[in-house]
N, C-alpha and C. Protein backbone atom coordinates (compact mmCIF):
# COMPACT_ATOMS: atom_id res chain seq x y z
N UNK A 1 56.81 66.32 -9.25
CA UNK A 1 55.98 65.45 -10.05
C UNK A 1 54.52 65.78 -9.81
N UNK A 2 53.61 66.10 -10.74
CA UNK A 2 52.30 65.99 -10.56
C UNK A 2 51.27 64.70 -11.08
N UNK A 3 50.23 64.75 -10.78
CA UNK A 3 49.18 63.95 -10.83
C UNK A 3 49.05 63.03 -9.86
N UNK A 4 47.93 61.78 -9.81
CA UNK A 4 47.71 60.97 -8.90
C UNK A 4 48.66 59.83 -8.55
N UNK A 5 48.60 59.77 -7.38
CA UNK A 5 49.60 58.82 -7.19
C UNK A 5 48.85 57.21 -7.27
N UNK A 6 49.93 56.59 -7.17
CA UNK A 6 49.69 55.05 -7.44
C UNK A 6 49.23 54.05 -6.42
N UNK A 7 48.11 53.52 -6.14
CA UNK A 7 48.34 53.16 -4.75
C UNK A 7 48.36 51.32 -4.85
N UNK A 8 48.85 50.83 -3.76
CA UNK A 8 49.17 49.42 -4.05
C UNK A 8 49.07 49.03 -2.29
N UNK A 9 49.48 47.33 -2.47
CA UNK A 9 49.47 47.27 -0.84
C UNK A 9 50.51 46.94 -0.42
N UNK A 10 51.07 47.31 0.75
CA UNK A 10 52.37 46.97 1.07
C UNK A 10 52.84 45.32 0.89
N UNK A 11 54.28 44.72 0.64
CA UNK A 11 54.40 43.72 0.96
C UNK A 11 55.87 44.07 2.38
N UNK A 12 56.21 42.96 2.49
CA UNK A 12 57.49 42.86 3.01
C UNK A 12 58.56 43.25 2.49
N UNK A 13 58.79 43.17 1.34
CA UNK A 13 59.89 44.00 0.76
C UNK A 13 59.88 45.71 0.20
N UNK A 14 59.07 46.22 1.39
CA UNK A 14 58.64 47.23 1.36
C UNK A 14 58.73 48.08 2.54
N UNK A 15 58.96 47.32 3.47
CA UNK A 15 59.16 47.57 5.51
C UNK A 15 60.54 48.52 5.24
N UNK A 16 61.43 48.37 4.93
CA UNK A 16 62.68 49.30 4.70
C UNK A 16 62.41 50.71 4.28
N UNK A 17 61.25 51.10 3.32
CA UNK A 17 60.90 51.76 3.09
C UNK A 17 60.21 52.58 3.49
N UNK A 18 59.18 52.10 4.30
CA UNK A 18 58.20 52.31 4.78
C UNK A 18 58.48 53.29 6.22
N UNK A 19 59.54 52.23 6.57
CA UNK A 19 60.19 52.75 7.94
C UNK A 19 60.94 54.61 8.11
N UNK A 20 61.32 54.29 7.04
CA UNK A 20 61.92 55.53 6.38
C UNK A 20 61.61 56.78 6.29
N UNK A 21 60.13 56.26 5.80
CA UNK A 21 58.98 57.61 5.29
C UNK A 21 58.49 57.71 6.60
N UNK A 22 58.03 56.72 7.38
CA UNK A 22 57.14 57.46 8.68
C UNK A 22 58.14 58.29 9.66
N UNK A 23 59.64 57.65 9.45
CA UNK A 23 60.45 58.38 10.47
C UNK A 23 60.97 59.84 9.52
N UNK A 24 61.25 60.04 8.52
CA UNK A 24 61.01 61.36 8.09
C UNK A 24 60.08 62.38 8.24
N UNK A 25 58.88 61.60 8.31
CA UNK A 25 57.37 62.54 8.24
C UNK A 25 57.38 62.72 9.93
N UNK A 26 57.69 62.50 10.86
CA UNK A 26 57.63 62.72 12.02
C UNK A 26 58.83 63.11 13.31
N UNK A 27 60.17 62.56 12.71
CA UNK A 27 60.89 62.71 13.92
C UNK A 27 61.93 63.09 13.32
N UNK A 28 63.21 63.52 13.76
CA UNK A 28 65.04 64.32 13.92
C UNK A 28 64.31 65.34 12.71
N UNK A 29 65.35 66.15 12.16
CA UNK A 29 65.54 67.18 11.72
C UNK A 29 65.13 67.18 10.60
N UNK A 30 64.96 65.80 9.70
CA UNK A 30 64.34 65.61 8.20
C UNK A 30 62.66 66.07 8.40
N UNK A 31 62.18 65.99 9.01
CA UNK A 31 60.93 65.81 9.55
C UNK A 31 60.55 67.64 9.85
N UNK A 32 61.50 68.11 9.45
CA UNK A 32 61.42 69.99 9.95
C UNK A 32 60.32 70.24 8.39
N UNK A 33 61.35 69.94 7.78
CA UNK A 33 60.73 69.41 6.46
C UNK A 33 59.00 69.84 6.27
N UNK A 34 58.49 69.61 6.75
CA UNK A 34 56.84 69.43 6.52
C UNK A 34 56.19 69.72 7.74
N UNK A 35 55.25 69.78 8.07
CA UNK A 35 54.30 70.30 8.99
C UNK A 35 54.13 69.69 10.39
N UNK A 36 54.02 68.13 9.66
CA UNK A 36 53.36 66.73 10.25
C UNK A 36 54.36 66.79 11.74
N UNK A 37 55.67 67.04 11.93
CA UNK A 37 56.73 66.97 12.79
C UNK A 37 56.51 67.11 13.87
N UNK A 38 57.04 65.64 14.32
CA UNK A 38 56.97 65.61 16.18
C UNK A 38 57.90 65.80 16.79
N UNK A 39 59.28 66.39 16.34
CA UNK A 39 60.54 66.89 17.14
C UNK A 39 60.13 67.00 17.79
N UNK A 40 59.50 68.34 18.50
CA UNK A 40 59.61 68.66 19.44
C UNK A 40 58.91 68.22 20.59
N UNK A 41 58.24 67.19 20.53
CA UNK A 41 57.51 66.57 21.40
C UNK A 41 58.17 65.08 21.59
N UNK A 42 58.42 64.37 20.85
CA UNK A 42 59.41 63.21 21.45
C UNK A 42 60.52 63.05 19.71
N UNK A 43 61.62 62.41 20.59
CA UNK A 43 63.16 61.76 19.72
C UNK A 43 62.35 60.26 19.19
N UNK A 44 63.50 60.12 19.16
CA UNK A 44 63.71 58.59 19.14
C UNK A 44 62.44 58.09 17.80
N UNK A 45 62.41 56.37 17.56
CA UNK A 45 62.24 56.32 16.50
C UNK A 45 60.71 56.41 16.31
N UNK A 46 59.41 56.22 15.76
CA UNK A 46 58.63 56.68 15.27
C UNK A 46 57.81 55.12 15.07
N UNK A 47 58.35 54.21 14.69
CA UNK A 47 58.14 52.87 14.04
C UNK A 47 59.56 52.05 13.85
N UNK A 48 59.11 51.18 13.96
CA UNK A 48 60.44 49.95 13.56
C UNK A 48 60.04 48.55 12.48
N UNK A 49 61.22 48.03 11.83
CA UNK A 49 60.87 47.21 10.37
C UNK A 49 59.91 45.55 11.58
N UNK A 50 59.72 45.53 12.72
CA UNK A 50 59.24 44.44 13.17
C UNK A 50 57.79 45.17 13.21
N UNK A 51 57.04 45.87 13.44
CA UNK A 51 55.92 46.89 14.22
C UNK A 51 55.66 47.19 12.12
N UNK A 52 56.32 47.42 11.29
CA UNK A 52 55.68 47.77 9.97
C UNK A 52 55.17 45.59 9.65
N UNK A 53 56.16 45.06 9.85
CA UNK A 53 55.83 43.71 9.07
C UNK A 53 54.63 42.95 10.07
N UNK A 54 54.45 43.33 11.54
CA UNK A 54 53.21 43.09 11.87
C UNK A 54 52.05 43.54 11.30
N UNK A 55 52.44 44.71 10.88
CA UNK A 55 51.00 45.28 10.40
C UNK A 55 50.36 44.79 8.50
N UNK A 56 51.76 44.62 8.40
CA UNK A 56 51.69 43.94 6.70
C UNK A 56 50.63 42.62 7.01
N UNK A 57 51.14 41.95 8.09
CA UNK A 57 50.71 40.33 8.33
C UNK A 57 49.70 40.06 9.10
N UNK A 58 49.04 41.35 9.95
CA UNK A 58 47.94 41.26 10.71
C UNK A 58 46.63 40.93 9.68
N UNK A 59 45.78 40.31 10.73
CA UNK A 59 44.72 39.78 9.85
C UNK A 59 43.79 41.29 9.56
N UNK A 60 42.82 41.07 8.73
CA UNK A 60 41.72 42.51 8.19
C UNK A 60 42.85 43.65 7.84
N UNK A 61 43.76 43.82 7.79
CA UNK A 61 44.37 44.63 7.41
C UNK A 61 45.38 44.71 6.20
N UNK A 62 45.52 46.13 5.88
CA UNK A 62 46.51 46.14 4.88
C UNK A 62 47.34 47.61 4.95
N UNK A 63 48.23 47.29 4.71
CA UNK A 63 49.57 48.89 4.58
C UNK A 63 49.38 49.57 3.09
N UNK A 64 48.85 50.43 3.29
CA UNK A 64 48.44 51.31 1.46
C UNK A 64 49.47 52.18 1.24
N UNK A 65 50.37 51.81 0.30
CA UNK A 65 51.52 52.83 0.20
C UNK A 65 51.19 53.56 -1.37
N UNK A 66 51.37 54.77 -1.52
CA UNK A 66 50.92 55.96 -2.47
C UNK A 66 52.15 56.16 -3.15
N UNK A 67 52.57 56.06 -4.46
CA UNK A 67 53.52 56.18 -5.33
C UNK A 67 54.27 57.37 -6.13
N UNK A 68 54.66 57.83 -6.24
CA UNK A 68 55.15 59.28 -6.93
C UNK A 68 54.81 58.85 -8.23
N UNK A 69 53.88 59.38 -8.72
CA UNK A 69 53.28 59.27 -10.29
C UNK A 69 54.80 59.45 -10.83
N UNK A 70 54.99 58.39 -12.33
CA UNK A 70 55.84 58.39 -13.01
C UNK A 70 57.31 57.87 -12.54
N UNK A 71 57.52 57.94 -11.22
CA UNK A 71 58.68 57.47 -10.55
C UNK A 71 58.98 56.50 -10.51
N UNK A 72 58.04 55.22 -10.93
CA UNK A 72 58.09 53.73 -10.78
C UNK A 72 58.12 53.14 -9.10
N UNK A 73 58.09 51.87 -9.10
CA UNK A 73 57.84 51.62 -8.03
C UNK A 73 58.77 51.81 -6.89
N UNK A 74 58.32 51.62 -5.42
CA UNK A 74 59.02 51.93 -4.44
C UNK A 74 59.35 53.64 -4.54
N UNK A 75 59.05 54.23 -4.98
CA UNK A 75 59.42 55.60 -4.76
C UNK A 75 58.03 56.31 -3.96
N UNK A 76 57.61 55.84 -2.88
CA UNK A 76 57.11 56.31 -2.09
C UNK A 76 56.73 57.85 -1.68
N UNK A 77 55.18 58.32 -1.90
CA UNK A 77 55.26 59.77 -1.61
C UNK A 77 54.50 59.68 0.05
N UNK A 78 53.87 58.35 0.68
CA UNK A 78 52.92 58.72 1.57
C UNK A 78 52.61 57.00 1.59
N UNK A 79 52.00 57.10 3.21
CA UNK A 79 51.48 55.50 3.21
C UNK A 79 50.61 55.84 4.40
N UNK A 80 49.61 54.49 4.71
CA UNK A 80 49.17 54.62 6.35
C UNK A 80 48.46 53.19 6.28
N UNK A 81 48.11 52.68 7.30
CA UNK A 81 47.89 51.01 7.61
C UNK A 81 46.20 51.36 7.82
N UNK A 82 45.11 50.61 7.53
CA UNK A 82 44.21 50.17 7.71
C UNK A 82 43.57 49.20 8.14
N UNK A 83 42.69 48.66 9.34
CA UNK A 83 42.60 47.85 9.79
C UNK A 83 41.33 47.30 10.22
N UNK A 84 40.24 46.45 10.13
CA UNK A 84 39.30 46.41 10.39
C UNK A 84 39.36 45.85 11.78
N UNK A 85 38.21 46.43 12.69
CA UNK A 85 37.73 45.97 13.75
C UNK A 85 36.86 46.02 14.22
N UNK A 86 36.02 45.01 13.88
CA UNK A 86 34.17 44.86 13.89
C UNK A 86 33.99 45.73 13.34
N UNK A 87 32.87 46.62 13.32
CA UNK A 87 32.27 47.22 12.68
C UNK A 87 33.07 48.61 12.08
N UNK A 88 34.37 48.68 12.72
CA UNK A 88 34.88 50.03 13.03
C UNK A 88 36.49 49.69 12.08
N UNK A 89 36.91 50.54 11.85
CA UNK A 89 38.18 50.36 10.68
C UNK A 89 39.29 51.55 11.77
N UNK A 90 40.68 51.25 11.96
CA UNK A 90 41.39 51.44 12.51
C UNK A 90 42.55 52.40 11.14
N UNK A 91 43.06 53.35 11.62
CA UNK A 91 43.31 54.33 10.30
C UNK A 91 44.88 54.68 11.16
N UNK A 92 46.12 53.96 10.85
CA UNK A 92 47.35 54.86 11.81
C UNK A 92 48.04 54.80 10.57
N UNK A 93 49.43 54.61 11.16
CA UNK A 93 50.84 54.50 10.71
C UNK A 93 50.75 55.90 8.95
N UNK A 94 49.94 56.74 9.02
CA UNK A 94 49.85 57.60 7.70
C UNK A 94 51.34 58.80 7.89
N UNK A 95 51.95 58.74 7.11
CA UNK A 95 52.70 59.35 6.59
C UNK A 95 52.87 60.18 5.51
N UNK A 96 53.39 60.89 5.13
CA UNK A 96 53.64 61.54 3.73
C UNK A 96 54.71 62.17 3.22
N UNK A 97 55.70 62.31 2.86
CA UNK A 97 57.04 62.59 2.35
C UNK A 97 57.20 64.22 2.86
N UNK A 98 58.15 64.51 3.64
CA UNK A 98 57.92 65.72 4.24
C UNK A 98 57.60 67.07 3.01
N UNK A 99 58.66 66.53 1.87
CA UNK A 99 58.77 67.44 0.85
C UNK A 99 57.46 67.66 -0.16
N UNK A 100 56.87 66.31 -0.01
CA UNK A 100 55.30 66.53 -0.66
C UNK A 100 54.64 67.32 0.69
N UNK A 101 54.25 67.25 1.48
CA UNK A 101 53.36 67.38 2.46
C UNK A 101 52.49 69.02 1.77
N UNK A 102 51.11 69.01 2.13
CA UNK A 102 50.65 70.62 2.12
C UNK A 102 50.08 70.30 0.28
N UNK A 103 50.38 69.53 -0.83
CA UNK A 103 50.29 69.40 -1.53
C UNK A 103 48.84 68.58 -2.08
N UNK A 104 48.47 68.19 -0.89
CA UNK A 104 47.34 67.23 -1.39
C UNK A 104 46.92 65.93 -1.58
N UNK A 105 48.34 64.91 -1.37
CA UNK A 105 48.43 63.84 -1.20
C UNK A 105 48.26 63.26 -0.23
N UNK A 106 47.93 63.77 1.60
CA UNK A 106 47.75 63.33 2.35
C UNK A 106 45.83 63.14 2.44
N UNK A 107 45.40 64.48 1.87
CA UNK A 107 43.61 64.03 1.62
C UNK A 107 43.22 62.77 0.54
N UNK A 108 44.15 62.99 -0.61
CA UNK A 108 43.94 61.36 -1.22
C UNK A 108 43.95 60.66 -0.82
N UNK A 109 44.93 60.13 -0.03
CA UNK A 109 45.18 58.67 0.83
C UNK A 109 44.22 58.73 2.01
N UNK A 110 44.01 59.31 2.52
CA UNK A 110 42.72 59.38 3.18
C UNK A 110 41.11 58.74 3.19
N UNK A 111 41.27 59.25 1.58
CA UNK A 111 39.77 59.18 1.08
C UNK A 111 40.16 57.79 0.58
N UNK A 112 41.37 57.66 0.12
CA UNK A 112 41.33 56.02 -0.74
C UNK A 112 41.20 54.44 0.53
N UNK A 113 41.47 55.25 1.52
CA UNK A 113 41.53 54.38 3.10
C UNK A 113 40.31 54.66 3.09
N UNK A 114 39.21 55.48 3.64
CA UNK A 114 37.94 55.58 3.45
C UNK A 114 37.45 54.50 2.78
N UNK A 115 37.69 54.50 1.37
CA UNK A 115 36.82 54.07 0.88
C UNK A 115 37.26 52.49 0.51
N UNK A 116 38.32 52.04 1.22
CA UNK A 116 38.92 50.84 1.02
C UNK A 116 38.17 50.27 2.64
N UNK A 117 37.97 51.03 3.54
CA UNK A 117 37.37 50.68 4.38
C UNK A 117 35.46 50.03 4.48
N UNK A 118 35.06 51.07 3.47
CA UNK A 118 33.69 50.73 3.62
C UNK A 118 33.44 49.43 2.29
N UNK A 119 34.43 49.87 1.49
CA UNK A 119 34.12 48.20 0.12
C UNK A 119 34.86 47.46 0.85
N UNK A 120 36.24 47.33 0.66
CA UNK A 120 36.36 45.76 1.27
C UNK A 120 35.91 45.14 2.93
N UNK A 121 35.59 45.80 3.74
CA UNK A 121 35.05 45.86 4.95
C UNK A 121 33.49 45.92 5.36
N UNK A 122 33.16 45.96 4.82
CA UNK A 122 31.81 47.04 5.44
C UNK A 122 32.28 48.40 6.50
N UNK A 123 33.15 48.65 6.42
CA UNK A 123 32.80 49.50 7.88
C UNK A 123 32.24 50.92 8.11
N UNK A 124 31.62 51.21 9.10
CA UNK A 124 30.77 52.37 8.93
C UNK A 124 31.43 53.32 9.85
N UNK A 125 32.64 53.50 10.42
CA UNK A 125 33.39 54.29 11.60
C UNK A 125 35.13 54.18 11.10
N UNK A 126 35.84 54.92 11.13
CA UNK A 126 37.05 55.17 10.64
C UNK A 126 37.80 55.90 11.90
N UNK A 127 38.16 55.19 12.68
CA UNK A 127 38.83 55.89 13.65
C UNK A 127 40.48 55.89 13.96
N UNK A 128 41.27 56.95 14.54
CA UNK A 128 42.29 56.83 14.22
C UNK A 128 43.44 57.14 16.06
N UNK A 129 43.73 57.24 16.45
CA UNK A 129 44.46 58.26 17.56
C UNK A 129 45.33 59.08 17.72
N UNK A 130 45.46 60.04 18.05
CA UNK A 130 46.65 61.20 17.96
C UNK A 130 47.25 61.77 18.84
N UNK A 131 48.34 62.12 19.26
CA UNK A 131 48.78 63.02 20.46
C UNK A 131 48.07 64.14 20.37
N UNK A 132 46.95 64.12 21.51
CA UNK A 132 46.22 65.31 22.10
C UNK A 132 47.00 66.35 22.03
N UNK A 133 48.62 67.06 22.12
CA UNK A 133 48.70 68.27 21.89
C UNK A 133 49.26 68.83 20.48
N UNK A 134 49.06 67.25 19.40
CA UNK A 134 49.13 67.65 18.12
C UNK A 134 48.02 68.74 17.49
N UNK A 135 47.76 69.76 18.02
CA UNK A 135 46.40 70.55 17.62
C UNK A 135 46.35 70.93 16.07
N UNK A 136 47.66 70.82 15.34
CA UNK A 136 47.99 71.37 13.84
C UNK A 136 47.04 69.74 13.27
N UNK A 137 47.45 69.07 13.74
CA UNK A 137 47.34 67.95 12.68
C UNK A 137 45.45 67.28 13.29
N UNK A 138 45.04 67.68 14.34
CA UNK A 138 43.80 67.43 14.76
C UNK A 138 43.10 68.04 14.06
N UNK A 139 43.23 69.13 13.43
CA UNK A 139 42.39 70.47 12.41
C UNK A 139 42.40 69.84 11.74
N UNK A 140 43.61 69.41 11.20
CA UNK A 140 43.95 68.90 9.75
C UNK A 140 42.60 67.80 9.28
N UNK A 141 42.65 66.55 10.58
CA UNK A 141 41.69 65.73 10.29
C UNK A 141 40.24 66.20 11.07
N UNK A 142 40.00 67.02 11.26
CA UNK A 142 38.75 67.44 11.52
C UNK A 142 37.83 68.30 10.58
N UNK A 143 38.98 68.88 9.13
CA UNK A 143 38.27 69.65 8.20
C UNK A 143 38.19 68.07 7.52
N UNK A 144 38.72 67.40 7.47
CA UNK A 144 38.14 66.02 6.82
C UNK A 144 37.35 65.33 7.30
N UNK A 145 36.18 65.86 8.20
CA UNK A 145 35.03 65.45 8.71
C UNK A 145 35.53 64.30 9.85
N UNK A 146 36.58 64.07 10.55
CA UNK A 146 36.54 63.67 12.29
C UNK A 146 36.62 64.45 12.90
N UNK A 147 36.17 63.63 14.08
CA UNK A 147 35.71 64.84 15.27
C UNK A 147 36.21 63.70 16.23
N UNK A 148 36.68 64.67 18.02
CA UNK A 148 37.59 64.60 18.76
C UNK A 148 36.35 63.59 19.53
N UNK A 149 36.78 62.57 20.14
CA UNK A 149 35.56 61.68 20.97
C UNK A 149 35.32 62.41 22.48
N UNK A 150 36.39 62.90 22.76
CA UNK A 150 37.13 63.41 24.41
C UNK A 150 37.84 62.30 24.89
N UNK A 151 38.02 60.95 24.25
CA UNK A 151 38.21 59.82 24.72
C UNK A 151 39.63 59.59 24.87
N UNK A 152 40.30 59.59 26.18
CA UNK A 152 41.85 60.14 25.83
C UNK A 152 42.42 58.62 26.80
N UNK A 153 43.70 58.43 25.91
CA UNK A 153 44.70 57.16 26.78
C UNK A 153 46.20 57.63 26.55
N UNK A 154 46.64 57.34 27.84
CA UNK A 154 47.87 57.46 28.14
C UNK A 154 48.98 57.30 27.09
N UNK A 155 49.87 57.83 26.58
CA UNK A 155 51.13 57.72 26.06
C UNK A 155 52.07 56.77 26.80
N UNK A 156 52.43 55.60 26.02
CA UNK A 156 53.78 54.90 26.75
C UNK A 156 54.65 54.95 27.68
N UNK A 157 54.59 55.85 27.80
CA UNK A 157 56.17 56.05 28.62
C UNK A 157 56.90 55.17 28.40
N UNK A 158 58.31 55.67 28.45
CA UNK A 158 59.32 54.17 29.16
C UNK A 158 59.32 53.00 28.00
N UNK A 159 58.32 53.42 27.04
CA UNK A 159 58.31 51.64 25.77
C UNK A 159 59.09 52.48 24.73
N UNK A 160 60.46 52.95 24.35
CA UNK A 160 61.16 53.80 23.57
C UNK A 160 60.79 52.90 22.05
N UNK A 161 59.63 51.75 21.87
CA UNK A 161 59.51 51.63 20.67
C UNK A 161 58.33 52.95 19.67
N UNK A 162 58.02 53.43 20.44
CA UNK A 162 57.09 54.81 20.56
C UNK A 162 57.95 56.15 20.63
N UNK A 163 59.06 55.91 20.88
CA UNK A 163 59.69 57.59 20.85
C UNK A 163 59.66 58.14 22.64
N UNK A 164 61.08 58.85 22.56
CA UNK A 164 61.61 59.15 23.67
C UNK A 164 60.92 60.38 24.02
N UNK A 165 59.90 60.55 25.05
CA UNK A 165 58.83 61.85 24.94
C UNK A 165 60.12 62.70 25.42
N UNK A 166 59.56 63.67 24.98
CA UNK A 166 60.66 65.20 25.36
C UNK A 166 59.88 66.00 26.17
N UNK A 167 58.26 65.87 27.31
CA UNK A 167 57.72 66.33 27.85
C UNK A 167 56.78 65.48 28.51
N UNK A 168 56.26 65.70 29.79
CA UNK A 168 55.70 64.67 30.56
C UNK A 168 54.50 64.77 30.44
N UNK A 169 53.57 65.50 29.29
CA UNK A 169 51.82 65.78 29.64
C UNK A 169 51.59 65.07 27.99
N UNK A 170 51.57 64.24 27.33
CA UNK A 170 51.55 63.80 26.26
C UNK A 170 50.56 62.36 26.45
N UNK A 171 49.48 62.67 25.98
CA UNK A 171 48.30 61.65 25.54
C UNK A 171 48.04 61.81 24.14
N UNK A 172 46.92 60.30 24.34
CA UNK A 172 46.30 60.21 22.90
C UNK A 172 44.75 60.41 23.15
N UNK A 173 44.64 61.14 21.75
CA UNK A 173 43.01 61.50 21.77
C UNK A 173 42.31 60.78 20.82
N UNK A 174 40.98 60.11 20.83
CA UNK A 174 40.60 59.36 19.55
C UNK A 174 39.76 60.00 19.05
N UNK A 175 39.98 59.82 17.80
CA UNK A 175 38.80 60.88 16.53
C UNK A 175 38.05 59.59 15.86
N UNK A 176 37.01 60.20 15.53
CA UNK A 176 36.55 58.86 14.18
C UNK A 176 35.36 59.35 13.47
N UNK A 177 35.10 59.23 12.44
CA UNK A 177 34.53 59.50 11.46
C UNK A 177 33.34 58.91 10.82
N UNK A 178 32.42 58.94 10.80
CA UNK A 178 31.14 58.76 10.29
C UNK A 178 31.19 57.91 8.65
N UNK A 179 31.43 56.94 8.27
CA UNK A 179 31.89 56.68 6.59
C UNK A 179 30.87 56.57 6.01
């Protein structure tokens, strides 16, 4: 399918879905699929339908899910949660359909979070966190103008609502962006 996709805000009858796409875009063997893939760095699940409907229901925030032009609704190509915090807007949970990925739909949703950040928010900082030895996907958001803080925090361990690490040197690095 080409052209722009549709973007809307998540509700609750949408968490089933949602769950779906981030655990494709990142973890087991569907996830080989596209670029984005954290096989090999941890199993297990990615997100769960309690951890998507918090984020639907958290306050300043909203879940932006991106539509397959022409597909009608719920046919999901890509999503990611946005979140204000003081001055600064919080950018995770982004996904994108492994089979779209590389296509261009992950810089849209990007820019449409951007810019959903600075109108309905004010916010002037877009920051996000990543596994420090994701280096494919740190490029990725660094040709989109973030840059690495050095500012690094520990990975979970042991909380398997985060994924079963498959290696013991796994942190997060924070990026953020100038809006």
């Amino acid at each position: 399918m080409t052209g722009l996709p549709t973007f809307r805000a998540a509700t609750t009858d949408d968490v089933d879905a949602i769950v779906a796409l981030v655990q494709s875009a990142y973890r087991g063997d569907a996830s080989r699929a596209g670029w984005t893939t954290e096989a090999d760095l941890l199993e297990g699940q990615r997100t769960d339908p309690d951890a998507v409907r918090g984020s639907i229901a958290a306050p300043d925030s909203v879940v932006v899910l991106a539509e397959h032009p022409g597909a009608g609704r719920g046919a999901l190509a890509a999503c990611c949660h946005v979140q204000r915090r003081g001055a600064r807007c919080y950018f995770g949970m982004f996904a994108v359909d492994p089979a779209r990925q590389g296509g261009g739909i992950g810089g849209q949703v990007m820019a449409y979070a951007e810019e959903l950040a600075r109108t309905r928010w004010g916010c002037s900082v877009m920051e996000m966190t990543v596994i420090r030895q994701r280096t494919d996907l740190i490029a990725f958001y660094e040709r989109r103008g973030y840059t690495d803080t050095g500012r690094r925090s520990p990975f979970p361990y042991g909380d398997e609502r985060f994924g079963v690490p498959r290696r013991d040197d796994l942190e997060f690095t924070l990026l953020e962006k100038g809006l």
